[in-house]
C-alpha atoms as a PDB file:
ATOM      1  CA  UNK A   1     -23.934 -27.489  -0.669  1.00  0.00           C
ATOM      2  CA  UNK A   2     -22.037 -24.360   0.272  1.00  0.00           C
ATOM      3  CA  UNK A   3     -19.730 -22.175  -1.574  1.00  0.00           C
ATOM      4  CA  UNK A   4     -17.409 -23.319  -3.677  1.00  0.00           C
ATOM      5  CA  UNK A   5     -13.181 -22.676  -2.449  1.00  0.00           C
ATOM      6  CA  UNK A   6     -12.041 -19.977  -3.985  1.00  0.00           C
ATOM      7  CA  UNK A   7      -8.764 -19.811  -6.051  1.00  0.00           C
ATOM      8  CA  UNK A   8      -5.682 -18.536  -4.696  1.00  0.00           C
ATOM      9  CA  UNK A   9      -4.995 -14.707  -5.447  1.00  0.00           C
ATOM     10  CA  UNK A  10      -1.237 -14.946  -5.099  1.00  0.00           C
ATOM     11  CA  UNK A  11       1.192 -17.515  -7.110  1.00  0.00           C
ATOM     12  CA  UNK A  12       3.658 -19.576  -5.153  1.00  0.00           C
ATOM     13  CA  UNK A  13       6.400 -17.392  -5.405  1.00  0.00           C
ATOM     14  CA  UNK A  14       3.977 -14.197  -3.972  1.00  0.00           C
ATOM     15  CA  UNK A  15       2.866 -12.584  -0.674  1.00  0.00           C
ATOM     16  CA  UNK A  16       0.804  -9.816  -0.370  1.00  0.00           C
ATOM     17  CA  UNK A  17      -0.354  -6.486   2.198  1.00  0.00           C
ATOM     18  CA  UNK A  18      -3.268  -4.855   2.051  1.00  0.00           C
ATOM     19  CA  UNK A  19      -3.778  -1.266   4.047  1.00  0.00           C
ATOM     20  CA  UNK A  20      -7.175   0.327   4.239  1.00  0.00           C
ATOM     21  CA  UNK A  21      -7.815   3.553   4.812  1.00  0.00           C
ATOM     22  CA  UNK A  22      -5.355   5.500   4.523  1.00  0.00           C
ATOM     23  CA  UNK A  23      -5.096   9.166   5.394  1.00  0.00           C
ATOM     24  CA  UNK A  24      -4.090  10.590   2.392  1.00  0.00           C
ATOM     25  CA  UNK A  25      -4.978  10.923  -1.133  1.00  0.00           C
ATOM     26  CA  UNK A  26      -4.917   8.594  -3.409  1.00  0.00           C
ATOM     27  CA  UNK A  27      -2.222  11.175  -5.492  1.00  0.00           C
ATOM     28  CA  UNK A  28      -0.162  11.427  -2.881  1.00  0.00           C
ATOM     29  CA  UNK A  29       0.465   8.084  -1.870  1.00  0.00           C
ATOM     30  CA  UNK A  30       0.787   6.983  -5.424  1.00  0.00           C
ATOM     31  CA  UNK A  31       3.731   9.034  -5.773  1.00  0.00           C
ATOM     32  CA  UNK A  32       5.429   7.378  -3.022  1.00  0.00           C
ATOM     33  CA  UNK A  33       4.037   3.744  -4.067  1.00  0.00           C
ATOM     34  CA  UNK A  34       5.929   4.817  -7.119  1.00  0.00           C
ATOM     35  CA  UNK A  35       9.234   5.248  -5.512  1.00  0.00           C
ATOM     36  CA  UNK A  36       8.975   0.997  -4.522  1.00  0.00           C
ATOM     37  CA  UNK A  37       7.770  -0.496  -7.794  1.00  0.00           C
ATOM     38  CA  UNK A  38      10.174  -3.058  -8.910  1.00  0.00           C
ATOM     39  CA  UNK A  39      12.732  -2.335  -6.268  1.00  0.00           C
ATOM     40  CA  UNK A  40      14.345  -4.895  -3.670  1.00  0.00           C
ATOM     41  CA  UNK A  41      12.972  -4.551  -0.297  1.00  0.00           C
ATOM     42  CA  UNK A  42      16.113  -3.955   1.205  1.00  0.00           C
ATOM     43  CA  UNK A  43      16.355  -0.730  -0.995  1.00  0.00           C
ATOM     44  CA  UNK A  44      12.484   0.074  -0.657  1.00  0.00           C
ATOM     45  CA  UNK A  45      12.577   0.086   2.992  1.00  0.00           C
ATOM     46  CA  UNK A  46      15.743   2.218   2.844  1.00  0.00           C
ATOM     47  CA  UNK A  47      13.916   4.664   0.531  1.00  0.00           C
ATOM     48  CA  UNK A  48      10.725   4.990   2.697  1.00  0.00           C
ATOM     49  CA  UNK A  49      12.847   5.570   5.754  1.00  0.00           C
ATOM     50  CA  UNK A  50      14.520   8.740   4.705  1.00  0.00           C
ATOM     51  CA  UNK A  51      11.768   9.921   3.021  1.00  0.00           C
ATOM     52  CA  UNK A  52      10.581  13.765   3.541  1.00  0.00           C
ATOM     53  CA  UNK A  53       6.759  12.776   2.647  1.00  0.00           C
ATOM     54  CA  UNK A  54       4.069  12.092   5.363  1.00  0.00           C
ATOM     55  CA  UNK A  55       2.666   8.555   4.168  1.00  0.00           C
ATOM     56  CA  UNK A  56       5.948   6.577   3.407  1.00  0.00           C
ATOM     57  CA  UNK A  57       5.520   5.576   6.956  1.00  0.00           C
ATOM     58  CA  UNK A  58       2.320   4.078   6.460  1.00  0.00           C
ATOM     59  CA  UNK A  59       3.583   2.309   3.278  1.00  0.00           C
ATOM     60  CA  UNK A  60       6.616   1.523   5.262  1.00  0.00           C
ATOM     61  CA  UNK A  61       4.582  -0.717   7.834  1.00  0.00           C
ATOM     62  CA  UNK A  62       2.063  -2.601   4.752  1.00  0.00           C
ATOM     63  CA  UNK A  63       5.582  -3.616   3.096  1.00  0.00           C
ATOM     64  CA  UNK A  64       7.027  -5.313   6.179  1.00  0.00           C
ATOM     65  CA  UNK A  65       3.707  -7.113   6.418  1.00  0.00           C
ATOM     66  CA  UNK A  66       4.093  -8.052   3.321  1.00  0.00           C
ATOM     67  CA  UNK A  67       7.679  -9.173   4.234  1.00  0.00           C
ATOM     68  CA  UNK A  68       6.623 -10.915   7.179  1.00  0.00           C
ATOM     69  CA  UNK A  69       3.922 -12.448   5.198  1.00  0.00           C
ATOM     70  CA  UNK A  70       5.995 -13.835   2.583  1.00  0.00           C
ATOM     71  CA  UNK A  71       8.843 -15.316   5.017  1.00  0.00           C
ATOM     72  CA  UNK A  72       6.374 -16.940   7.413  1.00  0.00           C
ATOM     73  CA  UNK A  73       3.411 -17.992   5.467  1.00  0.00           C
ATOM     74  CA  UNK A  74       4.647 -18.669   1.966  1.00  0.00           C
ATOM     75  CA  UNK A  75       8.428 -19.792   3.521  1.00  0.00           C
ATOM     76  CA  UNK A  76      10.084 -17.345   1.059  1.00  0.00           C
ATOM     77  CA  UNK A  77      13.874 -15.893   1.482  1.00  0.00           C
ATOM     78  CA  UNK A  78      13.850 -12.580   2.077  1.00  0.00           C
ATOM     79  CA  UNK A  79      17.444 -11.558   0.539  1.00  0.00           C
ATOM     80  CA  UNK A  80      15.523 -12.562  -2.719  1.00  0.00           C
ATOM     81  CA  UNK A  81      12.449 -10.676  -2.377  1.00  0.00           C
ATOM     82  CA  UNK A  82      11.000  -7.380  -4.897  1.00  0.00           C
ATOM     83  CA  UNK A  83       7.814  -5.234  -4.615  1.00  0.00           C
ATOM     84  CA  UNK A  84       6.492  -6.588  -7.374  1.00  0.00           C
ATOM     85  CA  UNK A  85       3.309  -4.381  -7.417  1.00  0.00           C
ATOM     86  CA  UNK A  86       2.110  -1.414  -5.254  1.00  0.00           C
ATOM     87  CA  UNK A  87      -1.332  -0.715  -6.197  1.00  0.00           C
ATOM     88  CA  UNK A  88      -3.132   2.697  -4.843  1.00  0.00           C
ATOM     89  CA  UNK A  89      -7.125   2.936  -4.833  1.00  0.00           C
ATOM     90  CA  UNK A  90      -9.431   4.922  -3.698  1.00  0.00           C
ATOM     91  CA  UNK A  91     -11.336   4.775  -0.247  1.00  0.00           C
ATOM     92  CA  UNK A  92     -14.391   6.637   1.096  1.00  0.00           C
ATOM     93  CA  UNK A  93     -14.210  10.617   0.879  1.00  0.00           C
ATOM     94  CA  UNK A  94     -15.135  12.480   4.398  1.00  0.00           C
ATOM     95  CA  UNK A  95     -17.022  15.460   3.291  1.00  0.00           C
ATOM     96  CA  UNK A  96     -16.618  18.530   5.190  1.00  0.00           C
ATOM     97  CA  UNK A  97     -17.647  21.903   4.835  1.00  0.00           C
ATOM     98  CA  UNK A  98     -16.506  25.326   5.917  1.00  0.00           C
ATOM     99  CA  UNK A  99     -18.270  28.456   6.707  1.00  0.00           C
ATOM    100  CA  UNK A 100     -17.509  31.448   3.930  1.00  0.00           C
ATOM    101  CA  UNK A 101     -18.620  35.317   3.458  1.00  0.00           C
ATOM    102  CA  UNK A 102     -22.036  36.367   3.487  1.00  0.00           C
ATOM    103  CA  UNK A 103     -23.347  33.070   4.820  1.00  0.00           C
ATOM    104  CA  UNK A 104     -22.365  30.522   2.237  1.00  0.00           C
ATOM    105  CA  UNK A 105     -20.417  27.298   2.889  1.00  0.00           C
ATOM    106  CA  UNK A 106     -17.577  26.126   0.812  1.00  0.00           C
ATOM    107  CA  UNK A 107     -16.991  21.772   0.543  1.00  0.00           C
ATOM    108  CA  UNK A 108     -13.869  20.393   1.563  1.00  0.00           C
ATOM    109  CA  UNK A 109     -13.470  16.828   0.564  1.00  0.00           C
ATOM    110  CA  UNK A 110     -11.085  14.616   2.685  1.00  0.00           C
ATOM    111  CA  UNK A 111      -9.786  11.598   0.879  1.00  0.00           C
ATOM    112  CA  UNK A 112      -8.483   8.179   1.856  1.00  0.00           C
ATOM    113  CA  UNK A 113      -7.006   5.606   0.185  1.00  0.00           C
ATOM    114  CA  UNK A 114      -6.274   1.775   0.206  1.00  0.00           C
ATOM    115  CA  UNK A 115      -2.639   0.334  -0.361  1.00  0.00           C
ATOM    116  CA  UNK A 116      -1.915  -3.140  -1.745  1.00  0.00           C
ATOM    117  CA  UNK A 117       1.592  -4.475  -1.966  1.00  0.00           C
ATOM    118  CA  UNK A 118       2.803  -7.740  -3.651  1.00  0.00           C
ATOM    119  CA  UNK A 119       6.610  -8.823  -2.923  1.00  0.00           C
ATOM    120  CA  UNK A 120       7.932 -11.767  -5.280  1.00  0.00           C
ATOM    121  CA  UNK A 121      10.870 -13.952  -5.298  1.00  0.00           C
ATOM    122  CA  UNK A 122      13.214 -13.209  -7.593  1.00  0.00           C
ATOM    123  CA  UNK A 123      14.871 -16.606  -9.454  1.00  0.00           C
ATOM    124  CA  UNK A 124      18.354 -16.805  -8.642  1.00  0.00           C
END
């Protein structure tokens, strides 16, 4: 009886950070998510460090989870590692409104979004 073990979600080679709820919109942090695909980390953290936009911080911390995660659960070298995948999605939508002329009320929608970040070992 009981549930069955699920398959792994990440290959051998893989580690992976997930961020919830982000502060932003889904747009947004795509284009910095963007910026990392298929880069080294090295170069990827380097990026998101002098970056002018608001979120590259919060993607900055998910990727050296996903660092850490890689060098101390899956025992991979870091020199070797690229963001294999950022993936943006959307979260739950605050709704908000505010007051307008004549007594109507305009919406204002406040998005967040979720983050995922996979970081593979490149063969040598």
């Amino acid at each position: 009886m009981g549930q069955e073990k699920n398959e792994k979600r990440v290959s051998e080679n893989e580690a992976r950070a997930y961020a919830k709820n982000i502060r932003v919109s889904p747009q947004k942090l795509n284009l910095v998510a963007q910026m990392i695909r298929g880069q080294k980390v090295e170069k990827a953290m380097i990026d998101l460090e002098f970056s002018r936009k608001r979120v590259a911080q919060d993607v900055r911390k998910a990727l050296n989870s996903a660092i850490a995660n890689a060098e101390n659960n899956h025992g991979l070298d870091v020199d070797r590692l690229i963001v294999a995948e950022a993936t943006v999605g959307k979260s739950l939508v605050m709704r908000r409104f505010r007051a307008r002329a004549r007594g109507r009320a305009a919406g204002i929608e406040k998005f967040f979004s979720n983050l995922t970040i996979v970081v593979r070992e490149k063969d040598a």
